[in-house]
Protein backbone atom coordinates (compact mmCIF):
# COMPACT_ATOMS: atom_id res chain seq x y z
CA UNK A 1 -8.24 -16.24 -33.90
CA UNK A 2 -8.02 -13.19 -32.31
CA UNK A 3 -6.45 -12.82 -28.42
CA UNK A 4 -8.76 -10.22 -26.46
CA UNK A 5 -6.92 -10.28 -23.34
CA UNK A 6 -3.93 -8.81 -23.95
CA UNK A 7 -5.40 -5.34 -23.70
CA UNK A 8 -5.17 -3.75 -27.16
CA UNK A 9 -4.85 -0.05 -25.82
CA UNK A 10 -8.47 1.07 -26.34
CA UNK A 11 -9.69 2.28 -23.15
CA UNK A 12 -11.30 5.79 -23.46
CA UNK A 13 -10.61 8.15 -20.39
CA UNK A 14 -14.13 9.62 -19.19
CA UNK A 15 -14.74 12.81 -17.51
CA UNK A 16 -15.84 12.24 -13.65
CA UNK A 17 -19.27 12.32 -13.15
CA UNK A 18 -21.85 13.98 -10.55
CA UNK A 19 -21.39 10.99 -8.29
CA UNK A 20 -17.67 11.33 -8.24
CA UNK A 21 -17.97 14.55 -7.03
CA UNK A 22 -20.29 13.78 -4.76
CA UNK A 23 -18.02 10.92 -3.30
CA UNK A 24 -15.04 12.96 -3.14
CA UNK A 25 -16.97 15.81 -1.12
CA UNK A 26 -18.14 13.15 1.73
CA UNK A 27 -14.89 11.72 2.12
CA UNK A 28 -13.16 15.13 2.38
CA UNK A 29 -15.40 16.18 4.80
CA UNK A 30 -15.32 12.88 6.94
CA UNK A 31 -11.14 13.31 6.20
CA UNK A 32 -10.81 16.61 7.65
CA UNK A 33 -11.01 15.53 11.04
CA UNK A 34 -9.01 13.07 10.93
CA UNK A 35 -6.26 15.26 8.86
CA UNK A 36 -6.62 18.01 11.51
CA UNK A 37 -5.18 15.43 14.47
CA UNK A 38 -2.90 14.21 12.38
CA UNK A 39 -1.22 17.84 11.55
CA UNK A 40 -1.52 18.59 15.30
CA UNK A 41 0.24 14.98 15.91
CA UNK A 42 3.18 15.52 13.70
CA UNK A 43 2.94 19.23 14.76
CA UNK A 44 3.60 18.42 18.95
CA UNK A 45 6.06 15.60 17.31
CA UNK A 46 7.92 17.72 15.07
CA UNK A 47 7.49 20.88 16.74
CA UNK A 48 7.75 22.97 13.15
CA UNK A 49 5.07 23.36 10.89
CA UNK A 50 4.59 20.66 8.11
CA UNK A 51 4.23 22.43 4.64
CA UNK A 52 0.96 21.02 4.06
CA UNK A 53 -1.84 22.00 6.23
CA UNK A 54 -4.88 20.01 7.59
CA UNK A 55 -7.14 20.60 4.72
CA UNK A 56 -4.65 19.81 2.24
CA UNK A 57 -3.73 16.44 3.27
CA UNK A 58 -7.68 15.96 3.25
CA UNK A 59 -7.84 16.67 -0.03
CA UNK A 60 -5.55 14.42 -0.58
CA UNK A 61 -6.58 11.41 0.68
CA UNK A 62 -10.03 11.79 -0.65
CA UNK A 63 -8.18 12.84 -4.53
CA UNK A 64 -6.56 9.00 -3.15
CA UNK A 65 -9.59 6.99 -2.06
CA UNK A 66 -12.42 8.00 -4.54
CA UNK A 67 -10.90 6.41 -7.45
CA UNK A 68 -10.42 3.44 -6.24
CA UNK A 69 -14.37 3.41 -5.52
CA UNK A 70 -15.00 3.49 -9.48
CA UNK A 71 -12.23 1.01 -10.22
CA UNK A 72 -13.51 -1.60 -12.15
């Protein structure tokens, strides 16, 4: 008998579709706020620059949150 739950490998990566796109744009644009008083934050904090900027760390949260939207 054969033991299907041990995860024999097979999983084929897909390309992201329209909707992840779509997903990703709204939550970079509702992140951008939120990533701009967060770089003024640690700016005033700091008082240098941070490497990344505002839009950057926007990007990254939404590269961060939209997957796990599509996770099974």
């Amino acid at each position: 008998m054969s033991d299907y739950t041990s995860g024999s490998g097979n999983h084929t990566h897909r390309a992201p579709r329209a909707e992840f796109y779509v997903y990703f744009a709204l939550i970079f644009l509702v992140a951008i706020p939120f990533a701009l008083v967060a770089w003024v934050v640690q700016i005033a904090v700091n008082r240098a620059l941070p490497v990344h900027g505002p839009l950057a760390r926007a990007w990254r949260e939404a590269g961060t949150i939209t997957p796990n939207i599509f996770r099974p």
